[in-house]
N, C-alpha and C. Protein backbone atom coordinates (compact mmCIF):
# COMPACT_ATOMS: atom_id res chain seq x y z
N UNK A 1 -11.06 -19.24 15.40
CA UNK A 1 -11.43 -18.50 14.21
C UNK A 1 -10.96 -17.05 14.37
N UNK A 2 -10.33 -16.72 13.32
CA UNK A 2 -10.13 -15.08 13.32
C UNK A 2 -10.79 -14.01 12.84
N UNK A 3 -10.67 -13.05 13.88
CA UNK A 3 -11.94 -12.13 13.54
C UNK A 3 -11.24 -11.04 13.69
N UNK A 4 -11.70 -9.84 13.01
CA UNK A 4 -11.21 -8.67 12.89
C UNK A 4 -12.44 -7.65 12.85
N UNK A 5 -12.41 -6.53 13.84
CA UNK A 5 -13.35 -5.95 13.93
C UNK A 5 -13.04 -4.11 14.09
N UNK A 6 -13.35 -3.27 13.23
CA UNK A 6 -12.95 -1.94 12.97
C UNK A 6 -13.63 -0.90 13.70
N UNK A 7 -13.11 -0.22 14.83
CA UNK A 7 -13.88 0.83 15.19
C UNK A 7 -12.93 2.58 14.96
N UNK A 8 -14.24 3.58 15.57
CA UNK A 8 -13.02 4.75 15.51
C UNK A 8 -13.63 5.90 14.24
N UNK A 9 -14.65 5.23 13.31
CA UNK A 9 -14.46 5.95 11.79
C UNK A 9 -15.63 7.06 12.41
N UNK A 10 -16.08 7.80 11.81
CA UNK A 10 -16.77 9.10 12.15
C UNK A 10 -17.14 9.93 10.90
N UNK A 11 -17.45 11.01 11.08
CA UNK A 11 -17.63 12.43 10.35
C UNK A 11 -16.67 13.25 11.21
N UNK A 12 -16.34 14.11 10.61
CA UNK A 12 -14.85 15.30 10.33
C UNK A 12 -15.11 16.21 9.44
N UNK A 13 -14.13 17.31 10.12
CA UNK A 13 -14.10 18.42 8.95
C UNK A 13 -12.44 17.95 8.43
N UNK A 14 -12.57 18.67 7.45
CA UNK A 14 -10.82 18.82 6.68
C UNK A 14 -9.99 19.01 7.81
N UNK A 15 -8.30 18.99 7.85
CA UNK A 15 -7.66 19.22 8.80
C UNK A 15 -7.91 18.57 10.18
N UNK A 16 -9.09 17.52 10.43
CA UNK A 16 -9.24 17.02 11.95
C UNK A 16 -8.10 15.85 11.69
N UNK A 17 -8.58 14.95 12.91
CA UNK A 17 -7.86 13.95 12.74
C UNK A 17 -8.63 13.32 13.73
N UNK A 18 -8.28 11.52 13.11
CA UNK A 18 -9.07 10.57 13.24
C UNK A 18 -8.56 9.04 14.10
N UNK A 19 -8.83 8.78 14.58
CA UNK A 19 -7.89 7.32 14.75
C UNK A 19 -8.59 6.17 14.66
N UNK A 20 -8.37 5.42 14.01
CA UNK A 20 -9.31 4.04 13.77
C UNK A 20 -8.11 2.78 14.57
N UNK A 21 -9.29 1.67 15.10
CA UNK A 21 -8.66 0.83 15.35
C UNK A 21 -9.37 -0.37 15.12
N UNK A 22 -8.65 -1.37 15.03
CA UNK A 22 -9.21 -2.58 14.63
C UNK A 22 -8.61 -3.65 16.16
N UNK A 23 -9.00 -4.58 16.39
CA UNK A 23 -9.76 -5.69 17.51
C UNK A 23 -9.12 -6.73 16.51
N UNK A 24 -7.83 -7.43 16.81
CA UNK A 24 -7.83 -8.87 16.01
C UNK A 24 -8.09 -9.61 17.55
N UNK A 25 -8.51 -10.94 16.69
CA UNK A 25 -8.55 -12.12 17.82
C UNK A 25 -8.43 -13.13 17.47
N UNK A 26 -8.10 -14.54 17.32
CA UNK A 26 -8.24 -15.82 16.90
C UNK A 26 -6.64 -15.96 16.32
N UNK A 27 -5.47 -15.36 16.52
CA UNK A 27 -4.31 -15.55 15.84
C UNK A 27 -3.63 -16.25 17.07
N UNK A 28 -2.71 -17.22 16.60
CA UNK A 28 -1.87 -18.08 17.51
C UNK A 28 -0.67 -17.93 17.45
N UNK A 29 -0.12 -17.29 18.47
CA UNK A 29 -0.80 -16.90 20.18
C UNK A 29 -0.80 -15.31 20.15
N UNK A 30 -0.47 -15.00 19.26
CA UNK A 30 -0.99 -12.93 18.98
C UNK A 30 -0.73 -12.78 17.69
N UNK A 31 -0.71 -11.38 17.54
CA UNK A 31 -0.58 -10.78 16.29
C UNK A 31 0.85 -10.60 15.65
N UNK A 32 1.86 -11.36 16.34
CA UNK A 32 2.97 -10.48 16.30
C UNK A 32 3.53 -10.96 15.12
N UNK A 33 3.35 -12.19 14.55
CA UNK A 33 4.18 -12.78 13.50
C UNK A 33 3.32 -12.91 12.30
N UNK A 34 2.80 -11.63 12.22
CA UNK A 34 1.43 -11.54 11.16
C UNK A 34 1.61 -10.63 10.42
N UNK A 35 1.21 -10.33 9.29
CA UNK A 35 1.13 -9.04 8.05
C UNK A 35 -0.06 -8.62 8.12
N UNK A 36 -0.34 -6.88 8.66
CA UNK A 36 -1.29 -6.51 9.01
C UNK A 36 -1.62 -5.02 8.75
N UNK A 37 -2.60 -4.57 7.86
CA UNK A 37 -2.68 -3.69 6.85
C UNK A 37 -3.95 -3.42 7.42
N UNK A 38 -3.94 -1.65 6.85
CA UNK A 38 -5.35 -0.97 6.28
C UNK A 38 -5.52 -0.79 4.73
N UNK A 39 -6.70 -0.93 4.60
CA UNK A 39 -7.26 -0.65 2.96
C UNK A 39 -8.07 0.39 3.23
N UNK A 40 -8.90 1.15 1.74
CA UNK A 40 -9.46 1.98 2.06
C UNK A 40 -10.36 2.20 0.64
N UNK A 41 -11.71 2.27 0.76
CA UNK A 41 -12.46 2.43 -1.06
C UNK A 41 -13.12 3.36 -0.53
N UNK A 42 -12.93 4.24 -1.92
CA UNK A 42 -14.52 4.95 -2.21
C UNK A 42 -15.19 4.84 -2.71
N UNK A 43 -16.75 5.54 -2.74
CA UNK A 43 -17.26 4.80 -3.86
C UNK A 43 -17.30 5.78 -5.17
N UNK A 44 -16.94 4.47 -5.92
CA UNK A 44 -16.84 4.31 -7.44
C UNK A 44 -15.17 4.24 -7.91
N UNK A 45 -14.51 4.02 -6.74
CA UNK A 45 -13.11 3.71 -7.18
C UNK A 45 -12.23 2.40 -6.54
N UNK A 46 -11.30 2.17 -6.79
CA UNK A 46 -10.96 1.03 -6.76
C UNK A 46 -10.18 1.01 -5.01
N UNK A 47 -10.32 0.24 -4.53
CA UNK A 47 -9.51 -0.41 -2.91
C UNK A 47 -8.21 -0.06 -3.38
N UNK A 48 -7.67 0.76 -2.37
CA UNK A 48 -6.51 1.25 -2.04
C UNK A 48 -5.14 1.10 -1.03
N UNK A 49 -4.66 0.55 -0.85
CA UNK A 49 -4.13 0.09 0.48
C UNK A 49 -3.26 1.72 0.83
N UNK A 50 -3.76 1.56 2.45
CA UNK A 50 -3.30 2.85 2.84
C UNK A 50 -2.01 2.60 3.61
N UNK A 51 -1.69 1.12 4.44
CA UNK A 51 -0.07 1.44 5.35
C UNK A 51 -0.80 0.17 5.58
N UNK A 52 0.50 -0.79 6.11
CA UNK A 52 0.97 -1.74 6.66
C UNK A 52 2.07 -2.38 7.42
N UNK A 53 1.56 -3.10 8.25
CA UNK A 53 2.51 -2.75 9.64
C UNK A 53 2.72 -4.72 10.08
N UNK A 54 4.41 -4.64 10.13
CA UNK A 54 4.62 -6.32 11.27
C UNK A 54 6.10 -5.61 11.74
N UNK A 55 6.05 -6.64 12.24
CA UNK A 55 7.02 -6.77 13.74
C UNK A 55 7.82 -7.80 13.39
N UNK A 56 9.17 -7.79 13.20
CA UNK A 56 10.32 -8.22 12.39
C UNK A 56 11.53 -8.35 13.91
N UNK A 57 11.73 -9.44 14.38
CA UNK A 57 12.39 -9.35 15.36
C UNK A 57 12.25 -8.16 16.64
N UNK A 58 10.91 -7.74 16.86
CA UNK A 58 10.99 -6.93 17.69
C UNK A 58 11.26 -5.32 17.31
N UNK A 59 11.40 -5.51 15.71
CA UNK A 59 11.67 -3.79 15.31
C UNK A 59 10.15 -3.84 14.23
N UNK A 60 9.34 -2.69 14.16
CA UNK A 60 8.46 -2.53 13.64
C UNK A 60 8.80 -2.19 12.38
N UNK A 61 7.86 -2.74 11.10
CA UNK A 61 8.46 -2.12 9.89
C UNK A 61 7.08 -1.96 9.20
N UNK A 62 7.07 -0.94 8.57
CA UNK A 62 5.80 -0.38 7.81
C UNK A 62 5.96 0.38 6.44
N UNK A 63 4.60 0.29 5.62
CA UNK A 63 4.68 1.00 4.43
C UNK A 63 3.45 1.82 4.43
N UNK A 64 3.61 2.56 3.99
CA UNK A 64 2.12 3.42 3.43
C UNK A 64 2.33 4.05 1.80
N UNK A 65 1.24 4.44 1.75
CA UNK A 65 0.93 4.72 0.74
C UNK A 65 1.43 6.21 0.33
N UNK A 66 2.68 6.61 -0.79
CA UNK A 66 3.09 7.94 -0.87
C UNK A 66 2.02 9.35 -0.11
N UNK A 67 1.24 9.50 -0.69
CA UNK A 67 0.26 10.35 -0.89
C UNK A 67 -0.26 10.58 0.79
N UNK A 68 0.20 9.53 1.53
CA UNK A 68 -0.51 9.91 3.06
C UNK A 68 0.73 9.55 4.15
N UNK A 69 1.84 9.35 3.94
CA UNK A 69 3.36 9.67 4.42
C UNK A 69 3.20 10.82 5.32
N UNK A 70 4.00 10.49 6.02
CA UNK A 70 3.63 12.38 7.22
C UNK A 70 2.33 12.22 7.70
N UNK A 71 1.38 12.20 7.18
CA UNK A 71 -0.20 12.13 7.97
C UNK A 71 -0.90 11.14 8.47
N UNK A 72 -0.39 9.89 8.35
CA UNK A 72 -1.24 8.82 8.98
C UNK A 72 0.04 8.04 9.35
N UNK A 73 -0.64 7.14 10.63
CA UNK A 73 0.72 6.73 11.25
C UNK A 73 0.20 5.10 11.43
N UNK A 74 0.59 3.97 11.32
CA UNK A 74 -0.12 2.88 11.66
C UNK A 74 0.98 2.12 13.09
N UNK A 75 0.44 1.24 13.35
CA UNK A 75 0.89 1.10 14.64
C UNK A 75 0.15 0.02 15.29
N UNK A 76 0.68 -1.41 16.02
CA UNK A 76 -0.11 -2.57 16.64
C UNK A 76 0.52 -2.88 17.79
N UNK A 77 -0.47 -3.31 18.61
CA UNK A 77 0.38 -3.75 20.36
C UNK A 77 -0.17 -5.18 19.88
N UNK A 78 1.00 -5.78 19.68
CA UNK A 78 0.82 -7.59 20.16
C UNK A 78 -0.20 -7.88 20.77
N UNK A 79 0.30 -7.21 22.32
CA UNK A 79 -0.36 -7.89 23.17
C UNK A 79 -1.44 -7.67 23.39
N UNK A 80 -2.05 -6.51 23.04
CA UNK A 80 -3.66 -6.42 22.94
C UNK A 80 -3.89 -6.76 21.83
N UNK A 81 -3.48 -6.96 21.13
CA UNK A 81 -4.57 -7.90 19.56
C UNK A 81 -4.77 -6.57 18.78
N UNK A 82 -4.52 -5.59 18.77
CA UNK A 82 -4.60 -3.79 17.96
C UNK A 82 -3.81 -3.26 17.00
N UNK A 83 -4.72 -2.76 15.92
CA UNK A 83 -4.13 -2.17 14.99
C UNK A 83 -4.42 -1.16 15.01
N UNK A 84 -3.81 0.53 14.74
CA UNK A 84 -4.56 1.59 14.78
C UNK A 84 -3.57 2.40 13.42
N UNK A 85 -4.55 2.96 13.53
CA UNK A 85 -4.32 3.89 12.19
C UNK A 85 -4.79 5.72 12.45
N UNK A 86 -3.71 5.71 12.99
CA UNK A 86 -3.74 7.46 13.44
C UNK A 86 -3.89 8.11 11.77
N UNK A 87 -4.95 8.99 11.94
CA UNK A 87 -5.24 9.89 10.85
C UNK A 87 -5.05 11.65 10.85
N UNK A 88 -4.08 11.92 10.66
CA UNK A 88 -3.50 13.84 11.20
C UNK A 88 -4.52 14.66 9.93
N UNK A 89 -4.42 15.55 9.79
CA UNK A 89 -4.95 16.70 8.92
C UNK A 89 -5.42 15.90 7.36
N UNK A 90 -6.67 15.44 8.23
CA UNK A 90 -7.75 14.85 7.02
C UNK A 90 -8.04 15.50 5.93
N UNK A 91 -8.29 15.03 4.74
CA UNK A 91 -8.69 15.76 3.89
C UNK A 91 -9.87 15.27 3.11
N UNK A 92 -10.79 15.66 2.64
CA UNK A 92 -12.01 15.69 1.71
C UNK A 92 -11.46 14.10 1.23
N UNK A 93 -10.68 14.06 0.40
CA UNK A 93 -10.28 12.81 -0.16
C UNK A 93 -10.29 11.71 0.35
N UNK A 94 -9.97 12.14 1.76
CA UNK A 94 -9.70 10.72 2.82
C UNK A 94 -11.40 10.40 2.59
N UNK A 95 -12.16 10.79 2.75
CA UNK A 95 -13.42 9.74 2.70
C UNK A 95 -13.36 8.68 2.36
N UNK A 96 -13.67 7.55 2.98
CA UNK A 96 -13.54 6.28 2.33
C UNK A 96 -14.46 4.89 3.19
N UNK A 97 -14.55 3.89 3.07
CA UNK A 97 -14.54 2.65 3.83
C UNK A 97 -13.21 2.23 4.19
N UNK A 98 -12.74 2.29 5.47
CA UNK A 98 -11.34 1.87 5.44
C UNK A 98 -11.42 0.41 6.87
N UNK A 99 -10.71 -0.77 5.97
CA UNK A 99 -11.10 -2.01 6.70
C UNK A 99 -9.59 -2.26 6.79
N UNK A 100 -9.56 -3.01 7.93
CA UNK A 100 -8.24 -4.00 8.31
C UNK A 100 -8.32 -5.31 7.90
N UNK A 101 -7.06 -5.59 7.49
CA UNK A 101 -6.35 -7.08 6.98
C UNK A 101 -5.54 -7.45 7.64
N UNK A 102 -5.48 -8.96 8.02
CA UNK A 102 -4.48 -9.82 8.39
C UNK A 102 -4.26 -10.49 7.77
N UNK A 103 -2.48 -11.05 7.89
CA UNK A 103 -2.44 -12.62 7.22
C UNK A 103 -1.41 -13.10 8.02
N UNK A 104 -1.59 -14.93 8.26
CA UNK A 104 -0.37 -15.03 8.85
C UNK A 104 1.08 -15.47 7.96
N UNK A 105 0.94 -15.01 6.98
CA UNK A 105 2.35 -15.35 6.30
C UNK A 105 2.36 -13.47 6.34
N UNK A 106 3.66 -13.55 7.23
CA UNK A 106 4.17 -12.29 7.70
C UNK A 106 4.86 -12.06 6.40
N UNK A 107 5.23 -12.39 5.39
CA UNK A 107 6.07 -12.04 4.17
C UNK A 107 5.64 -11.76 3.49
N UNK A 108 4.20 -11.42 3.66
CA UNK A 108 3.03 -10.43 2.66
C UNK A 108 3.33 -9.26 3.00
N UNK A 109 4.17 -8.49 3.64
CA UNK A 109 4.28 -7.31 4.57
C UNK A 109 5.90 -6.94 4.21
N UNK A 110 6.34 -7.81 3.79
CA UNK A 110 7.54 -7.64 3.77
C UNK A 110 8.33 -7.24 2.37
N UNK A 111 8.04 -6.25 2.02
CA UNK A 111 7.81 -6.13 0.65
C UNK A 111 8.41 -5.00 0.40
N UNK A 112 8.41 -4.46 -1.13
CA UNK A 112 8.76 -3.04 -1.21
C UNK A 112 8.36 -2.02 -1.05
N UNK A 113 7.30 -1.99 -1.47
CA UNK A 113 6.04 -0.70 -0.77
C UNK A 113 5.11 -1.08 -0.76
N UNK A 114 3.87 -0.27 -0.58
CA UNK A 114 2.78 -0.24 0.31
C UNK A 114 2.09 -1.13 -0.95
N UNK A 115 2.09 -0.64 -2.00
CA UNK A 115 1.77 -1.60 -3.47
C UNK A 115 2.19 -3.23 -3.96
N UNK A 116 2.53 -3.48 -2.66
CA UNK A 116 3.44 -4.65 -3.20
C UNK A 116 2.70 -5.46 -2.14
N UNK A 117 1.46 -5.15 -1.13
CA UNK A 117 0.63 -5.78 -0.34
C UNK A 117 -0.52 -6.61 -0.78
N UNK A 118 -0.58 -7.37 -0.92
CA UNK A 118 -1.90 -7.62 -1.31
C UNK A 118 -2.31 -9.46 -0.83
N UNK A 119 -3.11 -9.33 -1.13
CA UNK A 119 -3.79 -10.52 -1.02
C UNK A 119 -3.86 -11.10 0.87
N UNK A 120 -4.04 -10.11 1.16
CA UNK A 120 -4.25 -10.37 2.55
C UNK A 120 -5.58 -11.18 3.44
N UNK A 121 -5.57 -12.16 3.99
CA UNK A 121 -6.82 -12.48 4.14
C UNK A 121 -6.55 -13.07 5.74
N UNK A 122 -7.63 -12.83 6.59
CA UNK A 122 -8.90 -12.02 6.80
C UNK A 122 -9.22 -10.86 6.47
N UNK A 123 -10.20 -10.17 6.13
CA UNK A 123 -10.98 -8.97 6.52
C UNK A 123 -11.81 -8.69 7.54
N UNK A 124 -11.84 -7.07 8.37
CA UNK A 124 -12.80 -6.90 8.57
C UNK A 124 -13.70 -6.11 8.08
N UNK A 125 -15.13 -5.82 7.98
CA UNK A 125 -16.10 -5.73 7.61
C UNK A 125 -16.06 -3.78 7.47
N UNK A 126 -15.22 -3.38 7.94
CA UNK A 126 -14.91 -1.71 7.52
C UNK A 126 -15.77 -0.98 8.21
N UNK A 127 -14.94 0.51 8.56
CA UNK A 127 -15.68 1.72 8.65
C UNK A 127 -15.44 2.74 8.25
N UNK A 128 -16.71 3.53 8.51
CA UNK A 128 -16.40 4.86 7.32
C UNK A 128 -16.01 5.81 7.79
N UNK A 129 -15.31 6.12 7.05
CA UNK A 129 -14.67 7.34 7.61
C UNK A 129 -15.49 8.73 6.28
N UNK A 130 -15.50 9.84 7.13
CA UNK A 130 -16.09 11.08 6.21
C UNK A 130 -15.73 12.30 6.60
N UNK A 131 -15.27 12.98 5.46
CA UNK A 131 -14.49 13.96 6.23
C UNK A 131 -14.81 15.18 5.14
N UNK A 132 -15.64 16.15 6.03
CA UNK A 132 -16.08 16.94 5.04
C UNK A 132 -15.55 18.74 4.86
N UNK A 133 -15.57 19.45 4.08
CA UNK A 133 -14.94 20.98 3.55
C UNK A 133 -14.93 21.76 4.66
């Protein structure tokens, strides 16, 4: 069974920076041939996908979301089962629930941009991130 589990989220001021990581486990025999994303809600607005990340013959390929380009970096080691999501000069906005997705049809990932992700399934259960003035 696959499980995905999010640690890392906190309280912050503006300008800190954050790193979240997520714990996959149950994928056969790793993560490597998988489509594997962060999302991110606030409340009262709609789930956002922030960057997504697979491994394409051994070369990494990723999308994010315009608006956080330059400041957040995503990034997975196979071999530990890890997704992380480096967060640089936070801002008020970044507040959010931000959860990791897997899927194993790696061609959910393979797409045009970060908008073109979706329907990813597993979830994990999210953390918050808060990042205040």
């Amino acid at each position: 069974q696959v499980h995905l589990v999010e640690s890392g989220g906190g309280s912050v001021q503006a300008g800190e920076s954050l790193k979240l990581s997520c714990a996959l486990s149950g994928f056969n025999p790793n993560i490597a041939h998988t489509c594997l994303a962060w999302f991110r809600q606030a409340p009262g607005k709609e789930r956002e996908g922030v960057a997504a990340s697979a491994t394409v013959f051994g070369r990494a390929i990723s999308h994010y979301t315009d608006s956080l380009k330059g400041r957040f970096t995503i990034s997975q080691d196979n071999d530990k089962g890890t997704l992380d999501l480096q967060m640089n000069s936070l801002k008020p906005e970044s507040s959010a629930m931000y959860s990791c997705a897997a899927d194993s049809v790696q061609s959910k990932c393979l797409v045009a941009t970060m908008k073109d992700v979706r329907d990813l399934l597993p979830w994990g259960r999210g953390i918050q991130v808060a990042v205040s003035v």
